[in-house]
C-alpha atoms as a PDB file:
ATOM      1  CA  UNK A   1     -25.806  55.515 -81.555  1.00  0.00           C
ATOM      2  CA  UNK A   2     -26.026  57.752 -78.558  1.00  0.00           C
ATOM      3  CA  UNK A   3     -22.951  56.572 -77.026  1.00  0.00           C
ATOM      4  CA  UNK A   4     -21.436  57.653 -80.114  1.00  0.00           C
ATOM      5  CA  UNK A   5     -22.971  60.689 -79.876  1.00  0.00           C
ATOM      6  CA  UNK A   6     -22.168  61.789 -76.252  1.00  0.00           C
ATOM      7  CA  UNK A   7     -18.157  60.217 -76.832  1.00  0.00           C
ATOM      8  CA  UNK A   8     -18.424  63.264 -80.175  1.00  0.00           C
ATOM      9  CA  UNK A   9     -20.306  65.665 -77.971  1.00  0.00           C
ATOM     10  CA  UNK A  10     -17.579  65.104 -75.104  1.00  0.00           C
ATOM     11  CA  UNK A  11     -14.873  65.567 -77.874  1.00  0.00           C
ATOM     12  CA  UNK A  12     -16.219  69.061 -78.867  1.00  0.00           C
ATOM     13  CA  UNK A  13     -16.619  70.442 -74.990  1.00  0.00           C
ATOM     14  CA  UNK A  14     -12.526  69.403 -74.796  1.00  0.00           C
ATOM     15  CA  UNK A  15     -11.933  71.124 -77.725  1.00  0.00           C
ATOM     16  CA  UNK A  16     -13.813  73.998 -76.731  1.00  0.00           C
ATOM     17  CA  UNK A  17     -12.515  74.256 -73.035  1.00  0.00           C
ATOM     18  CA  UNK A  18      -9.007  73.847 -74.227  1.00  0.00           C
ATOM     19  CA  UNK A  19      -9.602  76.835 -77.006  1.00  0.00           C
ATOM     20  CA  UNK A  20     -11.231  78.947 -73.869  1.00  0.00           C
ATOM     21  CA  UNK A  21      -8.490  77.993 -72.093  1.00  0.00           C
ATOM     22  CA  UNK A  22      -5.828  79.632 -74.455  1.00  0.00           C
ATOM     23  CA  UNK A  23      -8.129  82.172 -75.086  1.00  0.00           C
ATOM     24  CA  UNK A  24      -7.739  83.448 -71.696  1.00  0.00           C
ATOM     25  CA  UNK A  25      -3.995  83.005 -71.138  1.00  0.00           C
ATOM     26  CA  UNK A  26      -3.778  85.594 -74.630  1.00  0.00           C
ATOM     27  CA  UNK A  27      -6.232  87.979 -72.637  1.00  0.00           C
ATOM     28  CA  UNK A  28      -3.621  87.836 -70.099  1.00  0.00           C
ATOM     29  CA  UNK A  29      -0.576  88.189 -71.753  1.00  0.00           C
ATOM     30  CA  UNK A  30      -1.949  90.909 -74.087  1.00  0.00           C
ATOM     31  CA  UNK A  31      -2.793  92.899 -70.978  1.00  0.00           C
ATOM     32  CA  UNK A  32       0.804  92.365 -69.334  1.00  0.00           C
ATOM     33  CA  UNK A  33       2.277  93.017 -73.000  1.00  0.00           C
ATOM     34  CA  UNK A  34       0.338  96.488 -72.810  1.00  0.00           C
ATOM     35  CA  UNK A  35       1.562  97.498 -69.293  1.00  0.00           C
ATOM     36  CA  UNK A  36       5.083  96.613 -70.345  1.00  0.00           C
ATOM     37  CA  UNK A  37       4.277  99.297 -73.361  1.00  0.00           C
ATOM     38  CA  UNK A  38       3.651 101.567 -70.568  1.00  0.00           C
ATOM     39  CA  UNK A  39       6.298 101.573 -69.098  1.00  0.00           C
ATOM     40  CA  UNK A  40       8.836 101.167 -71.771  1.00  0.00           C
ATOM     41  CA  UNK A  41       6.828 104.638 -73.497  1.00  0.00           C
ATOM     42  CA  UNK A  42       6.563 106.116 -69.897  1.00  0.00           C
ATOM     43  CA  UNK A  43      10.682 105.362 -69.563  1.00  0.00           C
ATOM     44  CA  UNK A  44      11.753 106.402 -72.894  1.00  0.00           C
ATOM     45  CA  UNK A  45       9.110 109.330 -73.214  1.00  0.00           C
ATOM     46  CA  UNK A  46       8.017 107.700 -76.537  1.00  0.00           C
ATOM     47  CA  UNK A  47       4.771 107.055 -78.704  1.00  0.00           C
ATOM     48  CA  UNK A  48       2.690 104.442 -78.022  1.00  0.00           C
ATOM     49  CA  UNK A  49       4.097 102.665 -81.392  1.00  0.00           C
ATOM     50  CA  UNK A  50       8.127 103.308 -80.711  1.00  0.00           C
ATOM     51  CA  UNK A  51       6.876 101.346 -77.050  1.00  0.00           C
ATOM     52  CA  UNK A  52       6.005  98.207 -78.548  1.00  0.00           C
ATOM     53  CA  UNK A  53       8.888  98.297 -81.335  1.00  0.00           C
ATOM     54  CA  UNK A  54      11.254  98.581 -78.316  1.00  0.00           C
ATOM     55  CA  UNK A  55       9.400  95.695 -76.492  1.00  0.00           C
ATOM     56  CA  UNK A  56       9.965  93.769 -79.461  1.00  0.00           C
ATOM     57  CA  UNK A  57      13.631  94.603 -79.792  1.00  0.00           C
ATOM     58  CA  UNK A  58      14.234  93.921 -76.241  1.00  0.00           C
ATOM     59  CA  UNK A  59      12.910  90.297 -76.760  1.00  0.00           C
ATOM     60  CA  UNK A  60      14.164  89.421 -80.196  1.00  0.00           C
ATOM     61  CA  UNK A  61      17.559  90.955 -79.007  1.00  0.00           C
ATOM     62  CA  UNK A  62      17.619  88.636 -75.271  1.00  0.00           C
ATOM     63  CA  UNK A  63      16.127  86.080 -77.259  1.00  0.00           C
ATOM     64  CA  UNK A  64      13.080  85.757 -74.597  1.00  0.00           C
ATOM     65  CA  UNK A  65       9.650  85.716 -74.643  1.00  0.00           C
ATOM     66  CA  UNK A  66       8.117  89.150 -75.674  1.00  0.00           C
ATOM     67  CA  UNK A  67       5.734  87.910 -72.560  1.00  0.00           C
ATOM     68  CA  UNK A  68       8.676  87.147 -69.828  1.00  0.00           C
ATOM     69  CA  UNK A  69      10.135  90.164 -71.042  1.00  0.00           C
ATOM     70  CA  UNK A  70       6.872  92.526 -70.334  1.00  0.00           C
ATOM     71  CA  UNK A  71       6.359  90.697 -66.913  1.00  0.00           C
ATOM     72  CA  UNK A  72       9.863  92.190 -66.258  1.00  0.00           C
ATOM     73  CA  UNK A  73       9.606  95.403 -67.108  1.00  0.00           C
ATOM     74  CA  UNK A  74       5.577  95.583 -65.296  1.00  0.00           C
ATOM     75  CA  UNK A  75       8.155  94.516 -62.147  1.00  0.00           C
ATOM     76  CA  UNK A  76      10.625  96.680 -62.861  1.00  0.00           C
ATOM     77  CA  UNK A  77       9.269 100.110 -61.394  1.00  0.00           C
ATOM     78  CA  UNK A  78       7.671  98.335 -58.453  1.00  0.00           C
ATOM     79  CA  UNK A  79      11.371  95.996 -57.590  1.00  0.00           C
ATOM     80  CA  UNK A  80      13.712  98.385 -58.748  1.00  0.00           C
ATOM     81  CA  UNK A  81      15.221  95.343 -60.846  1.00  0.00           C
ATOM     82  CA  UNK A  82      15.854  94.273 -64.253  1.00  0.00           C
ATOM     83  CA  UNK A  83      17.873  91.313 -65.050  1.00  0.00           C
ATOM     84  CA  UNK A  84      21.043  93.013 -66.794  1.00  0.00           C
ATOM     85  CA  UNK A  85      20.734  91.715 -70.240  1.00  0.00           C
ATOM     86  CA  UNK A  86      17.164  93.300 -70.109  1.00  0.00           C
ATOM     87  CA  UNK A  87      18.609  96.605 -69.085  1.00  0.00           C
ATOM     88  CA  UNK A  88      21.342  96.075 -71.398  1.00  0.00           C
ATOM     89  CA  UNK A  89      19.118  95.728 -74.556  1.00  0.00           C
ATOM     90  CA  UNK A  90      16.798  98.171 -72.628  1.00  0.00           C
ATOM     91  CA  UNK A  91      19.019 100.872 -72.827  1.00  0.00           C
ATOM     92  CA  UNK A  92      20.217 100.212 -76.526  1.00  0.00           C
ATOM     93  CA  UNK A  93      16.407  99.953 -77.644  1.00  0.00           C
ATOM     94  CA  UNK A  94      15.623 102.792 -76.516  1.00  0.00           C
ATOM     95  CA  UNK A  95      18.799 104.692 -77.345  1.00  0.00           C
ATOM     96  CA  UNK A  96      17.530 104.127 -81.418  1.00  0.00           C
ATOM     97  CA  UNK A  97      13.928 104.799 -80.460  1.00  0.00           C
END
């Protein structure tokens, strides 16, 4: 019975380190997603609310990760780059905001 025990017990720790582990890559995507909001409302001179709405534009419109596209634009002010269909759907985002 205890090796049954420890095989369940080792089952729940895997569980629990995978769930930790996606835990943290959300942590680190939300922060990214939030700098990306920055910038976007920084940009556009927009509320906090029109930022993300444009964020989510920009991705549904490129088809691409809202998280690629927020590690992008965080890049963007420090590279001076933004792939083109970014800027593209960027600039029309923004232009309903």
């Amino acid at each position: 019975m205890t090796i049954e025990r420890d095989d369940d017990l080792l089952k729940k720790i895997a569980i629990l380190e995978e769930e930790v582990g996606q835990l943290r890559r959300a942590v680190v995507s939300h922060a990214v997603i939030d700098q990306a909001i920055g910038v976007v409302i920084s940009h556009g001179r927009l509320l906090p609310d029109e930022g993300w709405n444009v964020l989510r534009t920009v991705s549904q419109n490129t088809n691409t990760k809202l998280r690629l596209i927020a590690e992008q634009i965080v890049q963007w002010p420090h590279s001076g780059r933004l792939p083109e269909d970014i800027q593209r759907a960027l600039k029309a985002a923004l232009a309903r905001a």
